[in-house]
Protein backbone atom coordinates (compact mmCIF):
# COMPACT_ATOMS: atom_id res chain seq x y z
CA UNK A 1 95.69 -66.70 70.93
CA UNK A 2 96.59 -67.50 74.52
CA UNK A 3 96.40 -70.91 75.62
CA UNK A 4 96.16 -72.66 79.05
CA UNK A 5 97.38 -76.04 79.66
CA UNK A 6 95.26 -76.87 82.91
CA UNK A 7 97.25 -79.79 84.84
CA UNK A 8 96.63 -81.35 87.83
CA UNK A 9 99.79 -82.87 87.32
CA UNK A 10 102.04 -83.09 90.67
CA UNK A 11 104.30 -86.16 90.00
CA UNK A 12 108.02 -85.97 91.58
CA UNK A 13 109.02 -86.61 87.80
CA UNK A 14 107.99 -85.11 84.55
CA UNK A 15 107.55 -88.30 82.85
CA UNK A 16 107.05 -88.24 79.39
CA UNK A 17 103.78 -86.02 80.01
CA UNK A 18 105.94 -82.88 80.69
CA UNK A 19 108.13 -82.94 77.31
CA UNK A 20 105.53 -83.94 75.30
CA UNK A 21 103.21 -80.87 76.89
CA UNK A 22 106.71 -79.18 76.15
CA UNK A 23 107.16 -80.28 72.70
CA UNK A 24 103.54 -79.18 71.88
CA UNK A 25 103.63 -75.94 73.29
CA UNK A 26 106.85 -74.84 71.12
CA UNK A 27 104.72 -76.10 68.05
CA UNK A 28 102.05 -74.14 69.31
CA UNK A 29 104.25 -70.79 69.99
CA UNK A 30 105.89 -71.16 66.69
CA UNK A 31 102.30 -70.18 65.21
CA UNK A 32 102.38 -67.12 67.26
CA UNK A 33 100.39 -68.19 70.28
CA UNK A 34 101.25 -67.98 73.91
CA UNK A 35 101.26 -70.96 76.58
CA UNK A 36 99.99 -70.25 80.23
CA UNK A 37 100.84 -73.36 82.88
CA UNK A 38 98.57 -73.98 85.93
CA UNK A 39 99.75 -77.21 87.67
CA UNK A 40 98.54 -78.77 90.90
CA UNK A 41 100.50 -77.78 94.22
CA UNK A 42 99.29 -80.95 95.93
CA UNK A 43 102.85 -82.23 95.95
CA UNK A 44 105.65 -79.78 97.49
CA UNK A 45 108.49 -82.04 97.59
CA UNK A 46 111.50 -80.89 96.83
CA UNK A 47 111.76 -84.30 94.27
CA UNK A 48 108.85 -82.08 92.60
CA UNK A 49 110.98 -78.89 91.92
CA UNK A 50 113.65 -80.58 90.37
CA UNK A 51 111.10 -80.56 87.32
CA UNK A 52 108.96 -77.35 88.02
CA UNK A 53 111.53 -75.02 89.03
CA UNK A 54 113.35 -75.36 85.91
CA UNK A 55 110.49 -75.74 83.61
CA UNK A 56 108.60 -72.15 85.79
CA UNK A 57 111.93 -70.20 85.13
CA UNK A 58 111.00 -70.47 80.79
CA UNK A 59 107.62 -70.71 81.19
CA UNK A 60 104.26 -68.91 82.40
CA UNK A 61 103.73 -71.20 85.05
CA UNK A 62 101.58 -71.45 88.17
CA UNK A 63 100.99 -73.78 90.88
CA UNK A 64 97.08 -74.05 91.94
CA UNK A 65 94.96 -76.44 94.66
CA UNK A 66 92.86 -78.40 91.98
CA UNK A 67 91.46 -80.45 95.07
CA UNK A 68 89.23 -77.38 96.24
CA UNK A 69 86.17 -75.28 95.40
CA UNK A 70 87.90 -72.38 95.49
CA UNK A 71 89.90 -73.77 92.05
CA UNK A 72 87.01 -72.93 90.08
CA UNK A 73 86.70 -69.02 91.08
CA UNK A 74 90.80 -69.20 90.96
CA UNK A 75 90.93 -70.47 87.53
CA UNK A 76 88.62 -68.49 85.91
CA UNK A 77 90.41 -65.37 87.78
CA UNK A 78 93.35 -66.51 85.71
CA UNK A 79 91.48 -66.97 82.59
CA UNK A 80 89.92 -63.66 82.34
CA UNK A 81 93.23 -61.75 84.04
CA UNK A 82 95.47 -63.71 80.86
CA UNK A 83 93.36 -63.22 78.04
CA UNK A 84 93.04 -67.24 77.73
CA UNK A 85 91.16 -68.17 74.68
CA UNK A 86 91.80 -72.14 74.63
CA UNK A 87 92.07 -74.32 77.98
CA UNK A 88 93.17 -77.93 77.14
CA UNK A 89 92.79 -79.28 80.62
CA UNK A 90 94.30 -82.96 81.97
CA UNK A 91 93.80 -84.93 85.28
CA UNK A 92 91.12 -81.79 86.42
CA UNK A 93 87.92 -82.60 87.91
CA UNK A 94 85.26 -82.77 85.39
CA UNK A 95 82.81 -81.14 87.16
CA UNK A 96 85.05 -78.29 88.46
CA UNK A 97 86.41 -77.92 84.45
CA UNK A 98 82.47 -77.55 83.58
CA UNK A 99 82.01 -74.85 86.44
CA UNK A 100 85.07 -73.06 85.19
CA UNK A 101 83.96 -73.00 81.94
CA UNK A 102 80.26 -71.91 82.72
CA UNK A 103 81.97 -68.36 84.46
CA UNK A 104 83.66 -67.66 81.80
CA UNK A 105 83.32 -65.81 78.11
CA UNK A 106 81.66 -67.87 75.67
CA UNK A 107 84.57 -67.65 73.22
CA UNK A 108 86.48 -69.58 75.56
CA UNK A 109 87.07 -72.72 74.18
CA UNK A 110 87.62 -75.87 76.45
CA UNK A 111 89.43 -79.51 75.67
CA UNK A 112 89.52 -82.48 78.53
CA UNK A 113 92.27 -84.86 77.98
CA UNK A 114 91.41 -88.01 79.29
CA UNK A 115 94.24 -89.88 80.13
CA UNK A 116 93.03 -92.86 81.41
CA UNK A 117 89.46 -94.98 81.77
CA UNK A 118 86.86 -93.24 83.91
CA UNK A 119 85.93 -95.91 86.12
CA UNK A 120 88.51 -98.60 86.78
CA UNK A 121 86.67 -101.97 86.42
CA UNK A 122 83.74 -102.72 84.66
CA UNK A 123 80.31 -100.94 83.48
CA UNK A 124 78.58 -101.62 87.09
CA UNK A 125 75.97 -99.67 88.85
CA UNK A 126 78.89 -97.03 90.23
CA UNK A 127 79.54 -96.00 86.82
CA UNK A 128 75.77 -95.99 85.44
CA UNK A 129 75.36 -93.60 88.63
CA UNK A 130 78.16 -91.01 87.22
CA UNK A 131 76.86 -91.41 84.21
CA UNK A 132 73.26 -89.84 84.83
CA UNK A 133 75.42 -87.50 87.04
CA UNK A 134 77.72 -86.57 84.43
CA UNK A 135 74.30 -86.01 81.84
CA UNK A 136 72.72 -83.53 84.57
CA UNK A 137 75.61 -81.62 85.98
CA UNK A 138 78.34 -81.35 82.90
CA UNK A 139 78.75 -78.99 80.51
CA UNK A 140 77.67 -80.74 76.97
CA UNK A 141 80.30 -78.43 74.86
CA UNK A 142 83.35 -79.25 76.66
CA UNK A 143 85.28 -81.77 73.80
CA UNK A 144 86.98 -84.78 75.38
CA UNK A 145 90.06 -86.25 74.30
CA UNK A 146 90.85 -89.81 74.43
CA UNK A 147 94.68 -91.15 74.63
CA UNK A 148 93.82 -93.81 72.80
CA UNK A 149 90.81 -95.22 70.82
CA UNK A 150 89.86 -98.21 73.47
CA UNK A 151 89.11 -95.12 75.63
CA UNK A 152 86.41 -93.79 73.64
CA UNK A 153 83.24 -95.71 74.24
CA UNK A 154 83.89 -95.79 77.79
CA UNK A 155 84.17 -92.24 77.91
CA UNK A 156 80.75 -91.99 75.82
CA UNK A 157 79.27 -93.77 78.45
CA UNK A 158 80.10 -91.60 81.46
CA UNK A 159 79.99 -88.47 79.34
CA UNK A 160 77.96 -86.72 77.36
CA UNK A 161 78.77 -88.37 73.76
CA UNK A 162 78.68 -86.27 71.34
CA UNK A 163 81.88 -84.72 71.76
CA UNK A 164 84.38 -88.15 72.41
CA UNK A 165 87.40 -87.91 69.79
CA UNK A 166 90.70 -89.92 70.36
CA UNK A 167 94.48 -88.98 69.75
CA UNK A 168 96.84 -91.97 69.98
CA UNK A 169 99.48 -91.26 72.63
CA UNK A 170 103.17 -90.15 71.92
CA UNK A 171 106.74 -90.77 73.31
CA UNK A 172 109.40 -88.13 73.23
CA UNK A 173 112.05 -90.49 72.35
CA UNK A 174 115.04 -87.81 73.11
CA UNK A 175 114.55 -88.91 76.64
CA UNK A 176 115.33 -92.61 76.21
CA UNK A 177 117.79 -95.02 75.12
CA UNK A 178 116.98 -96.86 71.93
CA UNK A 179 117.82 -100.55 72.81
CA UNK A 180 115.97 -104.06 70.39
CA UNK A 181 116.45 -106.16 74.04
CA UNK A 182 118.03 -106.08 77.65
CA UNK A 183 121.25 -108.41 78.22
CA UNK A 184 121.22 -108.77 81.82
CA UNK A 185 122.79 -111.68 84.02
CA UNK A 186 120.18 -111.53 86.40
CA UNK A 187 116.19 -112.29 85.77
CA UNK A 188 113.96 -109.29 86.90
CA UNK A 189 110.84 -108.11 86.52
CA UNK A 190 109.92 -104.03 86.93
CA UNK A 191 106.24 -102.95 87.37
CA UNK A 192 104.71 -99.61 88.60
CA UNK A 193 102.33 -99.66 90.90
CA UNK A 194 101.21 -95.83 92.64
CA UNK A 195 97.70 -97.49 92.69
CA UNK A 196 97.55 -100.54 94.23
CA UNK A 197 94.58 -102.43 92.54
CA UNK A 198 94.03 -100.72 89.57
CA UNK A 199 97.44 -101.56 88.81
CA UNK A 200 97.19 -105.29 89.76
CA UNK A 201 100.21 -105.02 92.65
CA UNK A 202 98.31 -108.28 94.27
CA UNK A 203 98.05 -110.18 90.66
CA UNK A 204 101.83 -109.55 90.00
CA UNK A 205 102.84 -109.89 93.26
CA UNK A 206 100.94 -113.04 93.46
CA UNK A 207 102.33 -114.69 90.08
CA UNK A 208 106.11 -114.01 91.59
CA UNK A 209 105.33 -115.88 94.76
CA UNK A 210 103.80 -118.85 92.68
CA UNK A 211 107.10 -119.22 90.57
CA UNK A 212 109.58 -119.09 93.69
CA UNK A 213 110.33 -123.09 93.50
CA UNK A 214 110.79 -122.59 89.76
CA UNK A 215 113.03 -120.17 88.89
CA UNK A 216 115.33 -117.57 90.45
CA UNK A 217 113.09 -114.10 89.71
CA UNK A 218 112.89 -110.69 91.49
CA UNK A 219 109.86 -107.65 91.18
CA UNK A 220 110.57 -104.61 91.91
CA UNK A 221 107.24 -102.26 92.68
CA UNK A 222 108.11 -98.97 92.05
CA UNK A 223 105.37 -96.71 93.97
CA UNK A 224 104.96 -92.41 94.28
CA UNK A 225 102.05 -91.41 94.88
CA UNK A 226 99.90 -93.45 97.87
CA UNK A 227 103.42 -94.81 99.07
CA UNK A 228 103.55 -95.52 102.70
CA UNK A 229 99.23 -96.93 101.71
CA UNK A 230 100.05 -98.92 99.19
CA UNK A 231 103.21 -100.58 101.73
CA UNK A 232 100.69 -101.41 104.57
CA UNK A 233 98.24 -103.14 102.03
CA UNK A 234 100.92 -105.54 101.09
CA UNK A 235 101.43 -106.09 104.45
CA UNK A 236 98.13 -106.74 105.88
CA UNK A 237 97.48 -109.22 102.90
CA UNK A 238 101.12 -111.41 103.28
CA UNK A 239 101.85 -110.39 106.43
CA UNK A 240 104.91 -108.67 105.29
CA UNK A 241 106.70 -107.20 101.87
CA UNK A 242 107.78 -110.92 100.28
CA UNK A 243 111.34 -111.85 100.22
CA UNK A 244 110.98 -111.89 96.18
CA UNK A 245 109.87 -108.41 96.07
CA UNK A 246 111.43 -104.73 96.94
CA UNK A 247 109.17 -101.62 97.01
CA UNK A 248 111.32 -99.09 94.99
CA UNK A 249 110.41 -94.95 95.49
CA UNK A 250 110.82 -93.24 91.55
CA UNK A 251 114.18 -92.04 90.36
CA UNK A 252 114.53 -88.82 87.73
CA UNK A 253 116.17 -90.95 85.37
CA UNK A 254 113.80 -93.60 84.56
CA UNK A 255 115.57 -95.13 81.49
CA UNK A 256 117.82 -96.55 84.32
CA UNK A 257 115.14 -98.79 85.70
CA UNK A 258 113.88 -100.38 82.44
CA UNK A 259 117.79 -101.04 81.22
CA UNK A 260 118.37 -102.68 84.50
CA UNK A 261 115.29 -105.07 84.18
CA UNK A 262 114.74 -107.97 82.22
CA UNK A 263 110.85 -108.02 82.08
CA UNK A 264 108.60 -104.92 82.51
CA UNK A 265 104.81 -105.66 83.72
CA UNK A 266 101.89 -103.85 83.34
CA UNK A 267 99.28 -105.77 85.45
CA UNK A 268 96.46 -103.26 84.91
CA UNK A 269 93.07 -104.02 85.56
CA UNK A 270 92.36 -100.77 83.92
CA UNK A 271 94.06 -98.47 81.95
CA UNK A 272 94.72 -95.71 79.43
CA UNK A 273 97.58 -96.23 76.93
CA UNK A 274 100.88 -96.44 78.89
CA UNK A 275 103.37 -94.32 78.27
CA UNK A 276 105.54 -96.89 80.27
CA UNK A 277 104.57 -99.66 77.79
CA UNK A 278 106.30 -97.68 75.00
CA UNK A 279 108.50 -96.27 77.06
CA UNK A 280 110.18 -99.77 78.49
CA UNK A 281 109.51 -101.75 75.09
CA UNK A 282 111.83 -99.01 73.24
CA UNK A 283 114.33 -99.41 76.23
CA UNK A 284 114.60 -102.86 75.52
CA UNK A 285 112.76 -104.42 78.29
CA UNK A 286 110.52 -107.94 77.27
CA UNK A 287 106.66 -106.46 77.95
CA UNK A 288 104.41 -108.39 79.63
CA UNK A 289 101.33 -106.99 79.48
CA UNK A 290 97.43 -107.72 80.94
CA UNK A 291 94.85 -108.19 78.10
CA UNK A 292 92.88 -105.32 78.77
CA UNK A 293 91.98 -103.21 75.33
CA UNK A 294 94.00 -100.46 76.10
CA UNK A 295 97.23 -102.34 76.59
CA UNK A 296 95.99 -104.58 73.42
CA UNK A 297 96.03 -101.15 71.03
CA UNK A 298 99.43 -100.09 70.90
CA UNK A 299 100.11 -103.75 69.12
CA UNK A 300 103.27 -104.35 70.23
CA UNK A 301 105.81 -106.97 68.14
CA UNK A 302 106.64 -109.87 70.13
CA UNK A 303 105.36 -108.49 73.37
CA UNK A 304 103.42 -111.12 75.37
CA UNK A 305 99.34 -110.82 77.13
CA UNK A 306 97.75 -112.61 79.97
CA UNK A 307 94.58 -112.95 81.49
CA UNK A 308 93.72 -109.68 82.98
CA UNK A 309 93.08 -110.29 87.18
CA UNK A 310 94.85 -114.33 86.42
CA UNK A 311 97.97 -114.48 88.49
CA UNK A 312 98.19 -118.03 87.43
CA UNK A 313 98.23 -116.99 83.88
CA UNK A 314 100.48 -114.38 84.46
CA UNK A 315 102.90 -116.17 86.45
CA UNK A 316 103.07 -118.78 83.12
CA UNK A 317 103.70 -115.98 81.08
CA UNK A 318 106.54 -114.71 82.83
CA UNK A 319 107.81 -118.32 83.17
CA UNK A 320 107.91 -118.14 79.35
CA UNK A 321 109.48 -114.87 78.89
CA UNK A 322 112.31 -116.44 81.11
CA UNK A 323 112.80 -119.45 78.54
CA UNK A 324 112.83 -117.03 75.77
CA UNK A 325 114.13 -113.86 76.75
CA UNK A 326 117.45 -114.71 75.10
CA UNK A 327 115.31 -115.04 71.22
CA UNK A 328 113.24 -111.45 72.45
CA UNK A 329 113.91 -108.45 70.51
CA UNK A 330 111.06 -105.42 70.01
CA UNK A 331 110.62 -103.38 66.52
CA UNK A 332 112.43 -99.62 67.18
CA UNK A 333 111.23 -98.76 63.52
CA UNK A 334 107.57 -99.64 64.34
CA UNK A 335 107.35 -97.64 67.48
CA UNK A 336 108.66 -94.52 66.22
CA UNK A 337 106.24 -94.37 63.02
CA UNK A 338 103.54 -95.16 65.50
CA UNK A 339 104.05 -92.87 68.09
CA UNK A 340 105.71 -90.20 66.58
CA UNK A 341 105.33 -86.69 68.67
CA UNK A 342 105.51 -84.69 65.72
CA UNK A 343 102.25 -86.07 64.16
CA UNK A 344 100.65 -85.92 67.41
CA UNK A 345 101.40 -82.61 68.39
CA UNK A 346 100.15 -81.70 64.50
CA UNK A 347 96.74 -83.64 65.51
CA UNK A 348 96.64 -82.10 68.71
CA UNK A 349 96.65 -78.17 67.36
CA UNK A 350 94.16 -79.39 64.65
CA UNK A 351 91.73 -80.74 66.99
CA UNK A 352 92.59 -77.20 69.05
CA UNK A 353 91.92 -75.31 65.95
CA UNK A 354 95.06 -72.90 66.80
């Protein structure tokens, strides 16, 4: 079979998204199928090709506008032209996936990974309006799955339900340092935040500011996408970037920034299940993490929740985490067994039937 990993994928960095696509693909050619790539060229940096150039030169890989109409006739050009029998598409357009998908052979099968919740608050009238959208205008057959199992009845909301499965996350551990807890001299705090409220910048940035005349602490934001944006929203809300807070642009090697932090936050207001939870709690960094469900899944060791959208809360949590930090240390053992790639990558060619 020939398969076609559809990604509108266009970070600077390959993350752990690219070697786990990787690690899955060589499971998938060592059954005797062939991997197409088709990733988005919304991002032309040259940051970008110090990923995709390498990764292009051993792979069938193609760069595509997944932001236009003209995707749909484009992709299904590619479909037919390769011989593609499976398409196991991520961050693509729902309604462009079921357009691509209606043009093309029925024997075609199609899989939408959903990486992360479909609307990013709460079940209001915004998301009851996609969801009678999504009933008229989607294709019914098209099977979705979920990162992680917290995912899945918001997904059968907005989607048709009947085809909703989930597939816990995994980490390619190669990538990172294996670490039970930072030992750093200075108290820090790392969160990402490319979007600005689903992401809870203003709750985090918030808590910092409260705990200023109690203890020496630092945040640094680290921002890609919506950059320069998400820098004038700070602004216009506290007039300028805080003197307790530095904006930070991503760096390749990002097992540098959790090793040189003493806290990592995940503020979310809404989320799918972090790669950078796992990612920084492996590294050694104390999590501190909102309550939402999807951070609540993973179930952490010794990892600590607040309020989701409760600066106040948060702001006592992190004053905790500085009294204790020195007692912290996460569970390697229980990480690995949980999100091992090999058993996903065995789930994920099941549920592919390859």
């Amino acid at each position: 079979m020939n398969v076609l990993e559809l990604a509108g994928f266009y970070s600077n960095y390959g993350s752990n998204f690219i070697p786990s696509l990787e690690f899955l693909d060589k499971e998938i050619m060592g059954l005797g199928h062939h991997v197409f790539y088709v990733f988005s060229n919304k991002n032309l940096s040259a940051k970008f090709y110090e990923w995709e150039k390498p990764f292009a030169s051993t792979h069938n890989t193609i760069l595509m506008n997944f932001s236009n109409i003209s995707f749909v006739s484009n992709v299904v050009k590619y479909i037919k032209n390769n011989n593609i029998t499976v398409v196991h598409a991520h961050f693509c357009a729902s309604l462009y996936l079921s357009m691509v998908k209606r043009r093309c052979p029925k024997e075609v099968k199609f899989y939408e990974h959903i990486h992360s919740s479909p609307f990013n608050n709460n079940r209001g009238f915004a998301a009851f309006l996609r969801r009678i959208r999504n009933f008229i205008l989607l294709d019914k057959n098209i099977l979705k799955i979920c990162v992680s199992e917290s995912l899945v009845s918001m997904v059968k909301y907005v989607f048709p339900k009947q085809n909703v499965i989930s597939c816990l996350n995994a980490i390619d551990f190669n990538r990172l340092r294996e670490s039970s807890r930072n030992n750093l001299d200075e108290f820090s705090v790392l969160l990402f935040g490319y979007n600005y409220y689903v992401k809870g910048v203003d709750i985090a940035i918030d808590a910092i500011i409260k705990l200023q005349n109690k203890i020496n602490v630092h945040m640094d934001i680290v921002m890609s996408d919506h950059y320069d944006d998400n820098i004038n929203i700070i602004k216009n809300k506290y007039g300028k970037i805080p003197d307790c807070v530095s904006i930070l642009e991503p760096i390749p090697n990002v097992v540098d920034l959790y090793k040189t932090h003493s806290v990592y936050l995940n503020a979310s207001r809404s989320e799918g299940l972090s790669y950078a939870n796992l990612e920084a709690y492996y590294c050694g960094a104390f999590c501190i993490l909102s309550n939402i469900p999807q951070n609540k899944e993973a179930g952490l060791p010794n990892v600590l929740y607040f309020e989701s959208k409760n600066s106040t809360d948060l702001s006592n949590k992190i004053l905790d985490s500085y009294k204790t930090i020195k007692f912290y240390s996460n569970d390697i053992n229980y990480l690995k067994q949980k999100f091992n790639i090999n058993a996903w990558s065995n789930r994920i060619i099941k549920i592919l039937k390859l």
